[in-house]
PDB file of N, CA and C in Angstrom:
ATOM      1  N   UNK A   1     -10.453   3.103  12.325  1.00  0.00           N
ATOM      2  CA  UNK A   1     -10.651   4.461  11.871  1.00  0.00           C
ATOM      3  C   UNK A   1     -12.040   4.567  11.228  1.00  0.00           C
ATOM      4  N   UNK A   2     -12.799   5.676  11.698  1.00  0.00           N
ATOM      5  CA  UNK A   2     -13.959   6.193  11.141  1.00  0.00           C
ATOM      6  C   UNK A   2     -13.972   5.820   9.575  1.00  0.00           C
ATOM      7  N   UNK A   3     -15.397   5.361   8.480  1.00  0.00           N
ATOM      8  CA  UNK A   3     -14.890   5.803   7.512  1.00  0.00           C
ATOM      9  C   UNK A   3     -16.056   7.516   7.159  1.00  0.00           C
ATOM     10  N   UNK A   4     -15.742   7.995   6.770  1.00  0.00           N
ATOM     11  CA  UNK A   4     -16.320   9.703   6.933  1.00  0.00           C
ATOM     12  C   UNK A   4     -16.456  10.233   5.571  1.00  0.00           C
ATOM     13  N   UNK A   5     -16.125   8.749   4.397  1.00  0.00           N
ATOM     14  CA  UNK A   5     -16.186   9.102   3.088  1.00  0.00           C
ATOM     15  C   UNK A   5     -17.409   8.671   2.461  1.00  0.00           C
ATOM     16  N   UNK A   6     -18.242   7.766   3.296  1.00  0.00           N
ATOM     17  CA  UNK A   6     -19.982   7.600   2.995  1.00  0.00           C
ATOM     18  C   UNK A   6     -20.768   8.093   3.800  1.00  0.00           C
ATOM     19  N   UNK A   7     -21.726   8.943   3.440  1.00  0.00           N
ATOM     20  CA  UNK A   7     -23.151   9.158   4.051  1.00  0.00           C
ATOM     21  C   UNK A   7     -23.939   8.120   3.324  1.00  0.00           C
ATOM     22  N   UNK A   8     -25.261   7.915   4.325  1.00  0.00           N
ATOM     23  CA  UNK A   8     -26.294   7.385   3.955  1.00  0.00           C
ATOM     24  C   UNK A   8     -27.129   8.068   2.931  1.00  0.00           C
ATOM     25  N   UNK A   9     -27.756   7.644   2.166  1.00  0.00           N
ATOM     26  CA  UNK A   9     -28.402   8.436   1.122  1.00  0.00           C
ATOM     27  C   UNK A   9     -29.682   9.317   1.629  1.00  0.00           C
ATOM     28  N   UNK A  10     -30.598   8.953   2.939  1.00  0.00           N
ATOM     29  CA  UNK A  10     -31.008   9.910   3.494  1.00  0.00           C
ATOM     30  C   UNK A  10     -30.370  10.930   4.061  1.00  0.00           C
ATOM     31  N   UNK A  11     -28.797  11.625   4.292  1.00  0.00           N
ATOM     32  CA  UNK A  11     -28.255  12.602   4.846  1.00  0.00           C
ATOM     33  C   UNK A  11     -27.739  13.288   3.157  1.00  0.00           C
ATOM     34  N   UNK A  12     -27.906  12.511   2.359  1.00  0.00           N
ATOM     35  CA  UNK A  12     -27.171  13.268   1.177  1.00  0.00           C
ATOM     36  C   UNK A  12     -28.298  14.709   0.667  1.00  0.00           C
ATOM     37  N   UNK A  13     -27.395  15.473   0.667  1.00  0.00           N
ATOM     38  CA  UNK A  13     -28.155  17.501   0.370  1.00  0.00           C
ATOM     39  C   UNK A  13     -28.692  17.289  -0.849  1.00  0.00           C
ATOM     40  N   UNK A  14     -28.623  16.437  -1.914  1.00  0.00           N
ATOM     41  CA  UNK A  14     -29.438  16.184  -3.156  1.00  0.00           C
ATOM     42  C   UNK A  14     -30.489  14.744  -3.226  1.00  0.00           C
ATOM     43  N   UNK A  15     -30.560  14.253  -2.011  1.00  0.00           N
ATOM     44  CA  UNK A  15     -31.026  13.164  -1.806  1.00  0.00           C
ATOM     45  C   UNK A  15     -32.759  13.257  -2.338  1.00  0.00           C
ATOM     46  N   UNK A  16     -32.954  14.371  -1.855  1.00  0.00           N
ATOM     47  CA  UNK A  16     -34.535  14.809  -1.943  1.00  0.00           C
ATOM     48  C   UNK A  16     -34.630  14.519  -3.444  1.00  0.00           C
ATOM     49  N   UNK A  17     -33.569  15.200  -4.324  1.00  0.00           N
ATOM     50  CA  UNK A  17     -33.870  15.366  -5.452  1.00  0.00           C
ATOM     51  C   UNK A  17     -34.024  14.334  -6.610  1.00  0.00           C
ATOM     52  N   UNK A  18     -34.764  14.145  -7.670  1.00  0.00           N
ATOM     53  CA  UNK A  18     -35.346  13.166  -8.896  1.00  0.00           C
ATOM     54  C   UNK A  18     -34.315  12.389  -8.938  1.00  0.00           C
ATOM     55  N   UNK A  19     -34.409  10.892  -9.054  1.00  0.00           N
ATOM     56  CA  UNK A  19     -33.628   9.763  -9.437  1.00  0.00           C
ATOM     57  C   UNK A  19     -33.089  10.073 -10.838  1.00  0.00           C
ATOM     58  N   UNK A  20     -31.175  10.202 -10.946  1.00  0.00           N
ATOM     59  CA  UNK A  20     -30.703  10.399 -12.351  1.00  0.00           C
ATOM     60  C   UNK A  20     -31.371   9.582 -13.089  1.00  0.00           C
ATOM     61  N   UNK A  21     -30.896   9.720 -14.422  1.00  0.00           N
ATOM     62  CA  UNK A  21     -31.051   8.538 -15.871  1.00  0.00           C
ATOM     63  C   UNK A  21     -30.328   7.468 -14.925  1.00  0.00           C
ATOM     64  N   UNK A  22     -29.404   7.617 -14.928  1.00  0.00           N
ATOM     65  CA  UNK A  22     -28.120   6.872 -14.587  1.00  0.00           C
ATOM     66  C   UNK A  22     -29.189   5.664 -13.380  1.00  0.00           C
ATOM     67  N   UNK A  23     -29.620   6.397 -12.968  1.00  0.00           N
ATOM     68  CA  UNK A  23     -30.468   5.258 -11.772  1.00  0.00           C
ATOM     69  C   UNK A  23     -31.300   4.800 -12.412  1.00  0.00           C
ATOM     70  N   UNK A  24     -31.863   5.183 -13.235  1.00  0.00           N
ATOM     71  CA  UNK A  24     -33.177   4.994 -13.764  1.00  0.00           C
ATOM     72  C   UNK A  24     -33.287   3.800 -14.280  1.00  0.00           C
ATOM     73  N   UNK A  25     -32.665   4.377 -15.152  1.00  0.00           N
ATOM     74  CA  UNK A  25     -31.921   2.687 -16.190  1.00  0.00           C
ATOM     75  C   UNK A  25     -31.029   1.509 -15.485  1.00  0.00           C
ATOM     76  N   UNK A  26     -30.930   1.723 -14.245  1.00  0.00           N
ATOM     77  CA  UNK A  26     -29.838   0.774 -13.828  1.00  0.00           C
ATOM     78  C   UNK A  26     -31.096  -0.148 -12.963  1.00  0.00           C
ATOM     79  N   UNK A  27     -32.070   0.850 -12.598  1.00  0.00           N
ATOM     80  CA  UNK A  27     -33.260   0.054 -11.940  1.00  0.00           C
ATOM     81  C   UNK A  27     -33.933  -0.839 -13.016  1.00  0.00           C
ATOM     82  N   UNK A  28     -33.861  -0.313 -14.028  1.00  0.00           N
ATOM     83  CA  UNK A  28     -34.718  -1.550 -14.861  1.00  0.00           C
ATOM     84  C   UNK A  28     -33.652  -2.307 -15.436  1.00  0.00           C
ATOM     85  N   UNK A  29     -32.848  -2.193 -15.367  1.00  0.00           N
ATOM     86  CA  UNK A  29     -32.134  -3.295 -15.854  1.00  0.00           C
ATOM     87  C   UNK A  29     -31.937  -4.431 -14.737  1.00  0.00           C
ATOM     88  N   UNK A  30     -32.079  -4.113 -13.221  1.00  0.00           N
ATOM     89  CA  UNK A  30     -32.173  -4.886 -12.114  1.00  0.00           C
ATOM     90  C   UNK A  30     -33.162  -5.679 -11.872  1.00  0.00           C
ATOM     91  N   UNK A  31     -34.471  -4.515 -12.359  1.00  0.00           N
ATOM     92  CA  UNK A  31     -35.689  -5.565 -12.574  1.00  0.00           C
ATOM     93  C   UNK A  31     -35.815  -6.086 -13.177  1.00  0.00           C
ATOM     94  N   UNK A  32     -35.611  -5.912 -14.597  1.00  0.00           N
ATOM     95  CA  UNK A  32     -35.222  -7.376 -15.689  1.00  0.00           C
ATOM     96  C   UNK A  32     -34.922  -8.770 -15.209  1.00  0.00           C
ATOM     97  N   UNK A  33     -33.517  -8.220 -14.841  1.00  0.00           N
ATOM     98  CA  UNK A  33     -32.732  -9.484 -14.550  1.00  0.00           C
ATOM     99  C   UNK A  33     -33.581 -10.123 -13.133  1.00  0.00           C
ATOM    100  N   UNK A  34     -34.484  -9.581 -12.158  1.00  0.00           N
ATOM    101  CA  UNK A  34     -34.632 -10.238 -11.429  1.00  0.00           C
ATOM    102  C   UNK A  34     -36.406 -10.444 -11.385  1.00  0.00           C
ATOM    103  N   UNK A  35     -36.674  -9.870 -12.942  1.00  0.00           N
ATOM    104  CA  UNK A  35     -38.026 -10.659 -13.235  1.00  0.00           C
ATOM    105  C   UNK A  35     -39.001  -9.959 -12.788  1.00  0.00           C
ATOM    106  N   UNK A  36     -38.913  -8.885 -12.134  1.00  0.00           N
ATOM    107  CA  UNK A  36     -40.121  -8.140 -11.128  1.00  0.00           C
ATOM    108  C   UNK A  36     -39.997  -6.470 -12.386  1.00  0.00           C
ATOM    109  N   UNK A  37     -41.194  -5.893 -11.378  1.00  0.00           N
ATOM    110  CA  UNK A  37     -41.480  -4.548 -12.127  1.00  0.00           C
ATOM    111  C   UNK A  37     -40.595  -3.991 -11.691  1.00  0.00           C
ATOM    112  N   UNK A  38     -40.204  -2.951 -12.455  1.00  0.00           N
ATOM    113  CA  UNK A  38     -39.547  -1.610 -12.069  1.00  0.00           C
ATOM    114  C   UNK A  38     -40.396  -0.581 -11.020  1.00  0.00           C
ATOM    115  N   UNK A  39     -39.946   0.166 -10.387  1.00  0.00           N
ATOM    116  CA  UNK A  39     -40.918   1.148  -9.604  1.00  0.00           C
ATOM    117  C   UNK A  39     -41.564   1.755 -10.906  1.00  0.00           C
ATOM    118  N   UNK A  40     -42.819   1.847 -10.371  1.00  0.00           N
ATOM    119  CA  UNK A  40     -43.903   2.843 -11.302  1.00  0.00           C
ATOM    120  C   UNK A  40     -44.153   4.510 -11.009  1.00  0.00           C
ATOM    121  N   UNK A  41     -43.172   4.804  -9.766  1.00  0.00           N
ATOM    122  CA  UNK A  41     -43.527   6.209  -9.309  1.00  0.00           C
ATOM    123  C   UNK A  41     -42.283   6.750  -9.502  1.00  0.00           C
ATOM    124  N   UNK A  42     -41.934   8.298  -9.761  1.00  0.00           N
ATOM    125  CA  UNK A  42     -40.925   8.973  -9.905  1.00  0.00           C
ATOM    126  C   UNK A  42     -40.039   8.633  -8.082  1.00  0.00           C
ATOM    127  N   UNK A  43     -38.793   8.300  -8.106  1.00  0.00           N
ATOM    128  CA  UNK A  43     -38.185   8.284  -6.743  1.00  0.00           C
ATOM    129  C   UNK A  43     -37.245   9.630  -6.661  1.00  0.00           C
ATOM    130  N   UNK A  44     -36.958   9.588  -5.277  1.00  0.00           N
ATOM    131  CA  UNK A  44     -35.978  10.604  -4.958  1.00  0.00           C
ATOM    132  C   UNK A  44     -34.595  10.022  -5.388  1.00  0.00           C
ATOM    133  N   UNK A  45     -33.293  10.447  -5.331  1.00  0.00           N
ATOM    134  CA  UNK A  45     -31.850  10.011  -5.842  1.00  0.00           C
ATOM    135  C   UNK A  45     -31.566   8.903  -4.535  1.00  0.00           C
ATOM    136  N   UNK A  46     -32.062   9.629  -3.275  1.00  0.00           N
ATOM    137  CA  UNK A  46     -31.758   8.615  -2.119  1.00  0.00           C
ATOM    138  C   UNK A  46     -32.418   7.448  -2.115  1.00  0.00           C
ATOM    139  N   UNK A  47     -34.177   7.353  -2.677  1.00  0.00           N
ATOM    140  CA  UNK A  47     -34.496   6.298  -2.793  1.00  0.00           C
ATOM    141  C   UNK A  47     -34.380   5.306  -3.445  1.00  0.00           C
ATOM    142  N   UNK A  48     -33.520   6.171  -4.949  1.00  0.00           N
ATOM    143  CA  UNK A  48     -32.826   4.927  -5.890  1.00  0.00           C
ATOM    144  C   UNK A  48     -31.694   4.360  -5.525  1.00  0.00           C
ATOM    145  N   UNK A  49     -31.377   4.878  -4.917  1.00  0.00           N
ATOM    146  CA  UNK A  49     -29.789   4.423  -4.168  1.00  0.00           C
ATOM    147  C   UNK A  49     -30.309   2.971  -3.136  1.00  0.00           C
ATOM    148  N   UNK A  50     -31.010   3.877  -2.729  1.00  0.00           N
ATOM    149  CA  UNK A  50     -31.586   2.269  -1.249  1.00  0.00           C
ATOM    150  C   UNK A  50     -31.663   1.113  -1.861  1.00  0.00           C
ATOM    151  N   UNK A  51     -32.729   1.302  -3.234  1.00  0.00           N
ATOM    152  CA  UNK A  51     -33.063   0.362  -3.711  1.00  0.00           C
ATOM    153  C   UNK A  51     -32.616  -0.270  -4.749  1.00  0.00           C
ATOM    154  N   UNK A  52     -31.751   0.241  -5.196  1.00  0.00           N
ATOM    155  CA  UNK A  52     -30.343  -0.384  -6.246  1.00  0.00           C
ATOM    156  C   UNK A  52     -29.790  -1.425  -5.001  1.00  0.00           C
ATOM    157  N   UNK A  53     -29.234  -0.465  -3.835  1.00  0.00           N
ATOM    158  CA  UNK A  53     -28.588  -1.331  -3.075  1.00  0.00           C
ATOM    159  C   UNK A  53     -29.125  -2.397  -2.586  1.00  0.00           C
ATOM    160  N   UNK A  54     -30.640  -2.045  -2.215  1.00  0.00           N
ATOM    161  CA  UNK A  54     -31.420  -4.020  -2.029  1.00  0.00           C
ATOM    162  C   UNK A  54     -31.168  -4.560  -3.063  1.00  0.00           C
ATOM    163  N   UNK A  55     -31.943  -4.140  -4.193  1.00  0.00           N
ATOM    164  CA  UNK A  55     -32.113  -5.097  -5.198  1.00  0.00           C
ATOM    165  C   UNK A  55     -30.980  -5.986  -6.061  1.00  0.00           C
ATOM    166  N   UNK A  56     -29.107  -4.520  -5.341  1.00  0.00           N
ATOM    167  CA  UNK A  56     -28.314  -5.648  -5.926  1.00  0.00           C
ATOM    168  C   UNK A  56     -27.926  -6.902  -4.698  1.00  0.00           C
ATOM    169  N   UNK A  57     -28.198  -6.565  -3.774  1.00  0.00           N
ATOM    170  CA  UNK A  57     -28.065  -7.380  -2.681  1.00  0.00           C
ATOM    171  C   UNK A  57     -28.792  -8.576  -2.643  1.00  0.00           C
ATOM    172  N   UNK A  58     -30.359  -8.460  -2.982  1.00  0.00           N
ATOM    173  CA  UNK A  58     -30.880  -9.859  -3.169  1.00  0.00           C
ATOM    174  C   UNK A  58     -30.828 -10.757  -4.407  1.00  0.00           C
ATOM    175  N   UNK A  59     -30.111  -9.935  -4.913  1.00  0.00           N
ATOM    176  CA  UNK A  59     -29.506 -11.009  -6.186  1.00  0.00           C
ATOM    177  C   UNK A  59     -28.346 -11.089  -6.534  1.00  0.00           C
ATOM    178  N   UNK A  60     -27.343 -11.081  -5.750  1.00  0.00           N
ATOM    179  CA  UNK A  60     -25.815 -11.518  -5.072  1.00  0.00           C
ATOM    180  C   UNK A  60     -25.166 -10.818  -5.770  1.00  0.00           C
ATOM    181  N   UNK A  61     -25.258  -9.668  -5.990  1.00  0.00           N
ATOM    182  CA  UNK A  61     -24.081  -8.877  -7.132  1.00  0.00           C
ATOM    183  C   UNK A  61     -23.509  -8.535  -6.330  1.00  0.00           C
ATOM    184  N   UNK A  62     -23.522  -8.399  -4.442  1.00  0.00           N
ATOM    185  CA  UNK A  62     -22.554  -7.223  -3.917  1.00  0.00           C
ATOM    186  C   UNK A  62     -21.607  -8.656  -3.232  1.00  0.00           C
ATOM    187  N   UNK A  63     -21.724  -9.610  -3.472  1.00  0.00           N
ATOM    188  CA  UNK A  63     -20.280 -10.651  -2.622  1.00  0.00           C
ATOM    189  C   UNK A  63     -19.361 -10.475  -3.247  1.00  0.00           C
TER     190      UNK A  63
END
């Protein structure tokens, strides 16, 4: 069965729009822990999403 309960964060209708707090802070707390900078440019909500999802991916939080 389809699952039809995720879009990709490029199809999401607020995607365009400013990365929450909620992302914000969850990105630097990712970069902390994995030693690198935080992004230095304002992102879209979809692009914090992408990159939450790499960044928890290359540092094994999603097994």
């Amino acid at each position: 069965m389809a699952d039809n309960t995720r879009k990709e964060p490029k199809d999401w209708v607020s995607g365009g729009d400013p990365m929450t707090g909620a992302q914000e802070s969850y990105l630097k707390t990712l970069a902390e822990q994995a030693h690198v900078k935080p992004p230095e440019r304002e992102l879209t909500k979809a692009e914090a999403s992408e990159l939450i999802d790499k960044m928890r991916q290359e540092a094994g939080l999603d097994e």
